[in-house]
PDB file of N, CA and C in Angstrom:
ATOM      1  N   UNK A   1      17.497 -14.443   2.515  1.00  0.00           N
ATOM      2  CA  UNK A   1      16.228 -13.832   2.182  1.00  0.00           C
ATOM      3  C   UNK A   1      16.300 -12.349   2.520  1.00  0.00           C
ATOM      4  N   UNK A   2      16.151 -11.425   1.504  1.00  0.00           N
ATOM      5  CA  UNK A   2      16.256 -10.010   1.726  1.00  0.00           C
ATOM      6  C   UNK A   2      14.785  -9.579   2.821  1.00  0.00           C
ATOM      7  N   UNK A   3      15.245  -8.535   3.312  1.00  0.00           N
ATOM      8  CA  UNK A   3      14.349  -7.658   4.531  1.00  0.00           C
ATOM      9  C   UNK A   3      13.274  -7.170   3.714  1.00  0.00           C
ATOM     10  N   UNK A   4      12.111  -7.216   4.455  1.00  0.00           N
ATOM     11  CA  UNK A   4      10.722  -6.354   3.448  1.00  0.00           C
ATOM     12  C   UNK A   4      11.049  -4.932   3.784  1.00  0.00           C
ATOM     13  N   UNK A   5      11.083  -4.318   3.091  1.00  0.00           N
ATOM     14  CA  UNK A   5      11.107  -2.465   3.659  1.00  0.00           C
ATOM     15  C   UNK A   5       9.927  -1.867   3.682  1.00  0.00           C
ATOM     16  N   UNK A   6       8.866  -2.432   3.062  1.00  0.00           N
ATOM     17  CA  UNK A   6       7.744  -1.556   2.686  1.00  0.00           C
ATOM     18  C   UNK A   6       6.452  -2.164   3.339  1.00  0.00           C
ATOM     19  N   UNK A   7       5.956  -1.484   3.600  1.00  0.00           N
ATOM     20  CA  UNK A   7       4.608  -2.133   4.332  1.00  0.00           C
ATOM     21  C   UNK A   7       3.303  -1.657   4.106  1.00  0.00           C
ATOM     22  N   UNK A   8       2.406  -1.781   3.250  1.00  0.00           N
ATOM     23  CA  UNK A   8       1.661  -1.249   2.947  1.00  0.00           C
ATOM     24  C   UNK A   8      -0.233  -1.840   3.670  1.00  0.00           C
ATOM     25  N   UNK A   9      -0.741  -0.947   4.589  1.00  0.00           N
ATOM     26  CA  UNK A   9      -1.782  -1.740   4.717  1.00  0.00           C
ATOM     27  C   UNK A   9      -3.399  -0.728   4.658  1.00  0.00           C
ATOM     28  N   UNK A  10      -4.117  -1.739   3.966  1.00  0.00           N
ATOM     29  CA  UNK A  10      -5.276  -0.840   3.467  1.00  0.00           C
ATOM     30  C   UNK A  10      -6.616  -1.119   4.155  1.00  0.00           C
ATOM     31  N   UNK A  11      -7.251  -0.397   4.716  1.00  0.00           N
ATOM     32  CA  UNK A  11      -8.465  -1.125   5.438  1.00  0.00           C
ATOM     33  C   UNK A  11     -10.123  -0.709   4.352  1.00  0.00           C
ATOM     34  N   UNK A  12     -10.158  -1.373   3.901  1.00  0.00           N
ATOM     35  CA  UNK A  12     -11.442  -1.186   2.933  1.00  0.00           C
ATOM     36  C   UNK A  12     -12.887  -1.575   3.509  1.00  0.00           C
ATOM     37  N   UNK A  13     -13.774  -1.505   2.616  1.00  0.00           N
ATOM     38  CA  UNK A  13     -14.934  -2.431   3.396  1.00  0.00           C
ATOM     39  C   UNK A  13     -14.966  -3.939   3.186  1.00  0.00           C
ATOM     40  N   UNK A  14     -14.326  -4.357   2.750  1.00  0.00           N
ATOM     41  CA  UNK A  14     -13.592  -6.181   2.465  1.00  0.00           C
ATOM     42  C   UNK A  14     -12.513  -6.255   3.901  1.00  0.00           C
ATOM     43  N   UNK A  15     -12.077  -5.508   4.478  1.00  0.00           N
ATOM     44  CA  UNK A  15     -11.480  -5.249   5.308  1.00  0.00           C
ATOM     45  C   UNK A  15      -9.845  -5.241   5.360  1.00  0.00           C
ATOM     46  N   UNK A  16      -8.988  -5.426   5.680  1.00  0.00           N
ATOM     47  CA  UNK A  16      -7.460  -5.098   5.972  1.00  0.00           C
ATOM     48  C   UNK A  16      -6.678  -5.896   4.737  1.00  0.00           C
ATOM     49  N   UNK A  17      -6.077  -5.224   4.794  1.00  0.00           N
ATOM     50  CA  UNK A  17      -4.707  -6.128   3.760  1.00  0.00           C
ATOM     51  C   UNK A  17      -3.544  -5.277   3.908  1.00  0.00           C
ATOM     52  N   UNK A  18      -3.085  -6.516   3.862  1.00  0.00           N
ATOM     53  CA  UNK A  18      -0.916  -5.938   4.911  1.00  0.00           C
ATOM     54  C   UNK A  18      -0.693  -6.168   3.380  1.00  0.00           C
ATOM     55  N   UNK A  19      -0.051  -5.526   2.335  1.00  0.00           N
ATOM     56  CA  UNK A  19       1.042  -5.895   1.138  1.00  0.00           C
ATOM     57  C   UNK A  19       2.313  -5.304   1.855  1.00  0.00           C
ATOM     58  N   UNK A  20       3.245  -6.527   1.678  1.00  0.00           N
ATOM     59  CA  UNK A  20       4.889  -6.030   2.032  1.00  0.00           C
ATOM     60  C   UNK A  20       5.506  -6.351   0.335  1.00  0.00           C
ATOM     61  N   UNK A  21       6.769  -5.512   0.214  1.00  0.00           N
ATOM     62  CA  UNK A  21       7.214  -5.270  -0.869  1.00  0.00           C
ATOM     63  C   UNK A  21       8.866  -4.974  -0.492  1.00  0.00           C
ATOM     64  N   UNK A  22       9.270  -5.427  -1.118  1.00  0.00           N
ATOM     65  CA  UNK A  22      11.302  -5.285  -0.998  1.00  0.00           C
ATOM     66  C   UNK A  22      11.074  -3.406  -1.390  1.00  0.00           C
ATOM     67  N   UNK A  23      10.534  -3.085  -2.716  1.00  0.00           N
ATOM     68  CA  UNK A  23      10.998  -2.011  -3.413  1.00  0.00           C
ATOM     69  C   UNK A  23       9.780  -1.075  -3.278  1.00  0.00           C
ATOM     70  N   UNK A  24      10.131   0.212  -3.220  1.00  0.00           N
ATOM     71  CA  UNK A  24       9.162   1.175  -3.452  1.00  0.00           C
ATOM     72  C   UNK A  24       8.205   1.245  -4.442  1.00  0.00           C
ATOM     73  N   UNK A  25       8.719   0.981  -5.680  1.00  0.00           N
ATOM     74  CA  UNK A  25       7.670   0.603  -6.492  1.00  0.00           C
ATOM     75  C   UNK A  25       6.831  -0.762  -6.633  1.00  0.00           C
ATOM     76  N   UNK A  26       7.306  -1.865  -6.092  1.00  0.00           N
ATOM     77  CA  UNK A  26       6.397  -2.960  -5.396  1.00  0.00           C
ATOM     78  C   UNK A  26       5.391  -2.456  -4.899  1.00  0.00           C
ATOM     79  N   UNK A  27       5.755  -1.581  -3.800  1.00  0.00           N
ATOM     80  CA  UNK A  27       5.007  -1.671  -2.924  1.00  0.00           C
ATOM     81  C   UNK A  27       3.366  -0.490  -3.435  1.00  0.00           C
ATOM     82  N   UNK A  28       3.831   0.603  -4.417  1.00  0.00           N
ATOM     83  CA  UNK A  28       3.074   1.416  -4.948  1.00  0.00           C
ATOM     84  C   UNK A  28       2.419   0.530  -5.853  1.00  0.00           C
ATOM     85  N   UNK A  29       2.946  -0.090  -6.454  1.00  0.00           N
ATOM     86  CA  UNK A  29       1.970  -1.451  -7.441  1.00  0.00           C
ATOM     87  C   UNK A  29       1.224  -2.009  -7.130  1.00  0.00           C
ATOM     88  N   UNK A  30       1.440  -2.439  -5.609  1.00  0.00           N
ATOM     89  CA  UNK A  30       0.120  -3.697  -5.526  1.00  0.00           C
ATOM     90  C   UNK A  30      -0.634  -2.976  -4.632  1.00  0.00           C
ATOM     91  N   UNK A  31      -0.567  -1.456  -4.143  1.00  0.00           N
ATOM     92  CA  UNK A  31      -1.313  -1.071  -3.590  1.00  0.00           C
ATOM     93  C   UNK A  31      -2.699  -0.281  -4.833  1.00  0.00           C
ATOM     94  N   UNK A  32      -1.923  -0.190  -5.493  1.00  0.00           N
ATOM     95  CA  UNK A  32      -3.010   0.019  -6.835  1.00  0.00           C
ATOM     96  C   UNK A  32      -3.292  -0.737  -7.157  1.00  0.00           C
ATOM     97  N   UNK A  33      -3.085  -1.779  -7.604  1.00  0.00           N
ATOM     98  CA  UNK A  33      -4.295  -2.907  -8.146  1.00  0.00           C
ATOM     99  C   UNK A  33      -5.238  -3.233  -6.904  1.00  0.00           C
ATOM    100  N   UNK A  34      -4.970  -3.363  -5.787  1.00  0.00           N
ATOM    101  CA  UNK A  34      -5.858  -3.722  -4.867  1.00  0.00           C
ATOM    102  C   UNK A  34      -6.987  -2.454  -5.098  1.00  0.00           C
ATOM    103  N   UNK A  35      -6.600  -1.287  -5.222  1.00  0.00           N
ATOM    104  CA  UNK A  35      -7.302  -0.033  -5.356  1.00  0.00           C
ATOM    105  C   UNK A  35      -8.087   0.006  -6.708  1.00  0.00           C
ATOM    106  N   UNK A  36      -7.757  -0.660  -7.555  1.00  0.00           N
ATOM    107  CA  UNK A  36      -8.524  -0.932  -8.903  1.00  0.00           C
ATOM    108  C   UNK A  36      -9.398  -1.976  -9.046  1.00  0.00           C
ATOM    109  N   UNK A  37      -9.579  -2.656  -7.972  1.00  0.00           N
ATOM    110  CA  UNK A  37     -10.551  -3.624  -7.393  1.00  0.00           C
ATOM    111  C   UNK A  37     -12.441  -2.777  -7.479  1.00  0.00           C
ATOM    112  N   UNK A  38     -11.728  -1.993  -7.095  1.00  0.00           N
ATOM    113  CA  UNK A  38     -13.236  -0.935  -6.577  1.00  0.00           C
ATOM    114  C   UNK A  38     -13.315   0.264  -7.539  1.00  0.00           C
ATOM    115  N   UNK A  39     -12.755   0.350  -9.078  1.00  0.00           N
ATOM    116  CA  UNK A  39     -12.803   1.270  -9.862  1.00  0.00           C
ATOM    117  C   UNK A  39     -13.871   1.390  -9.967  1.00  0.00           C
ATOM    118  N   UNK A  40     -14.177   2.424 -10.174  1.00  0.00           N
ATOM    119  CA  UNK A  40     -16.017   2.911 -10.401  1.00  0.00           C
ATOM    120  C   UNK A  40     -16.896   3.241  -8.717  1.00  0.00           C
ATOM    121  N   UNK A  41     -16.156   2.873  -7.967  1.00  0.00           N
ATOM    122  CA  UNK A  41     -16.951   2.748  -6.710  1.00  0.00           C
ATOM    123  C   UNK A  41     -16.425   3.626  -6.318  1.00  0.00           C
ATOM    124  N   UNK A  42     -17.607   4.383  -5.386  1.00  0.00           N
ATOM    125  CA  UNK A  42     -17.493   5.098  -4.036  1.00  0.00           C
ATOM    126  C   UNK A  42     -16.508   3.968  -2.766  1.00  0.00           C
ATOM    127  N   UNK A  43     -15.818   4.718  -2.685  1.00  0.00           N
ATOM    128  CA  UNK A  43     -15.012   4.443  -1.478  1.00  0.00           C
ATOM    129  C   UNK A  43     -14.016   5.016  -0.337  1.00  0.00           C
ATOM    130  N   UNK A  44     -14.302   4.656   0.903  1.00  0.00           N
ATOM    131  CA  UNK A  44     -13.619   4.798   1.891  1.00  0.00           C
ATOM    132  C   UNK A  44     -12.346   3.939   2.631  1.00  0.00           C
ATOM    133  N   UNK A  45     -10.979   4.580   1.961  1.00  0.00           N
ATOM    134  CA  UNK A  45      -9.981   3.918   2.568  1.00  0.00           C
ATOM    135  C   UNK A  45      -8.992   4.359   4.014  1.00  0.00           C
ATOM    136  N   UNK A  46      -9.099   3.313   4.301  1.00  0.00           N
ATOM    137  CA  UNK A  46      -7.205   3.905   5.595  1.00  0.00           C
ATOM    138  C   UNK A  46      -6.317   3.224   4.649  1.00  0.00           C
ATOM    139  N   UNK A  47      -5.180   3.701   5.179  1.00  0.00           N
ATOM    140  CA  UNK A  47      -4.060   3.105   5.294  1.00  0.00           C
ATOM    141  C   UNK A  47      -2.949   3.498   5.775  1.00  0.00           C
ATOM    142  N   UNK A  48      -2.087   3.224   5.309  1.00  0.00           N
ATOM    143  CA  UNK A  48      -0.768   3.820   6.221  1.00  0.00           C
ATOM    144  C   UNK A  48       0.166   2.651   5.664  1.00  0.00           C
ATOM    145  N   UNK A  49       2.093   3.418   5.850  1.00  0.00           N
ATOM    146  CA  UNK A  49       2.897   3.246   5.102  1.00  0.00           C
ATOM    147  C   UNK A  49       4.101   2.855   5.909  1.00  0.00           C
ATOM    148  N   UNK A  50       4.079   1.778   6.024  1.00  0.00           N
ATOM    149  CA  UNK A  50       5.722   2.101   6.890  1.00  0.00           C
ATOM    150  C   UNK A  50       6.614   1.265   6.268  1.00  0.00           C
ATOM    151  N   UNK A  51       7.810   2.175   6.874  1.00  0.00           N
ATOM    152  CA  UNK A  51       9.167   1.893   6.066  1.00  0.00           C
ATOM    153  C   UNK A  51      10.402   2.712   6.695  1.00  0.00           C
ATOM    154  N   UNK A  52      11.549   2.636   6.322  1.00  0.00           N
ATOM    155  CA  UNK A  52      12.627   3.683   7.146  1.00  0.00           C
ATOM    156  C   UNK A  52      12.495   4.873   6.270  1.00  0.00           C
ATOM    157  N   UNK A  53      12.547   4.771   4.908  1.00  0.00           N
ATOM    158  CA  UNK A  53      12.451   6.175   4.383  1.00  0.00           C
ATOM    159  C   UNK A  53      11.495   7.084   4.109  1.00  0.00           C
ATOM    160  N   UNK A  54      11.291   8.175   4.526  1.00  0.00           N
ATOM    161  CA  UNK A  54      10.105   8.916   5.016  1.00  0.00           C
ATOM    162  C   UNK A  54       9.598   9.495   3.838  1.00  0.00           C
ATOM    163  N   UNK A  55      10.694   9.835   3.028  1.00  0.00           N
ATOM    164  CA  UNK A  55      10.452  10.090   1.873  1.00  0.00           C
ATOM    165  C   UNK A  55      10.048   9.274   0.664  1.00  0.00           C
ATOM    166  N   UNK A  56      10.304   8.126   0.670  1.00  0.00           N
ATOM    167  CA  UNK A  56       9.696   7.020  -0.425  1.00  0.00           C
ATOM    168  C   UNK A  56       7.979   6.590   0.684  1.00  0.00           C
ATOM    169  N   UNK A  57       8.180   6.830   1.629  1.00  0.00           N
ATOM    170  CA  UNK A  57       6.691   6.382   2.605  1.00  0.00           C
ATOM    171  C   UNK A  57       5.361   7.198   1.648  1.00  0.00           C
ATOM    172  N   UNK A  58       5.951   8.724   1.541  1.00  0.00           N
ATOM    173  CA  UNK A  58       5.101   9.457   1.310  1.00  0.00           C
ATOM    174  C   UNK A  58       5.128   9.357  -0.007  1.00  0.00           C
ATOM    175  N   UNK A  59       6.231   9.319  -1.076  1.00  0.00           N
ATOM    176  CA  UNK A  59       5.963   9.010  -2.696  1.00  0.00           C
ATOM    177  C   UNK A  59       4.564   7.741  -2.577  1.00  0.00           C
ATOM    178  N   UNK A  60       4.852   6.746  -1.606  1.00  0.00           N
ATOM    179  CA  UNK A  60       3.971   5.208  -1.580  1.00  0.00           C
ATOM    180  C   UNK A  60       2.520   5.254  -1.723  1.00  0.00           C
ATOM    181  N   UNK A  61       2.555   6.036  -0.173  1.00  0.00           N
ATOM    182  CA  UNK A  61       1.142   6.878   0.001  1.00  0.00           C
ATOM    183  C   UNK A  61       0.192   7.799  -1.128  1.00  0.00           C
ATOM    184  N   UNK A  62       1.419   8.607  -2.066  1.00  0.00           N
ATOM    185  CA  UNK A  62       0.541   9.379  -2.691  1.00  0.00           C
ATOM    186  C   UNK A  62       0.002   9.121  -4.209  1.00  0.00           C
TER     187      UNK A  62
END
């Protein structure tokens, strides 16, 4: 079973969700559809990105 690298977690007003993802773009995918949940809405998110590469963290994030 391959290692998760990506860790994506979002705290909304529904509250937390951990998405883990093998690939960088996994992990940018399902953090947008969760984010297209609330299209049209005012909203306030956290989140935060972890992973070893600092540089795909921040492509994830943005």
């Amino acid at each position: 079973m391959p290692e998760t690298l990506f860790r994506v977690t979002l705290e909304t007003r529904d509250g937390r969700r951990a998405l883990t993802a093998p690939t960088e773009r996994e992990a940018a995918l399902m953090g947008e559809s969760v984010m297209r949940l609330y299209e049209g809405q005012t909203l306030t998110v956290g989140f935060s990105v972890e992973c070893a590469d600092r540089e795909a963290g921040s492509r994830v994030a943005f």
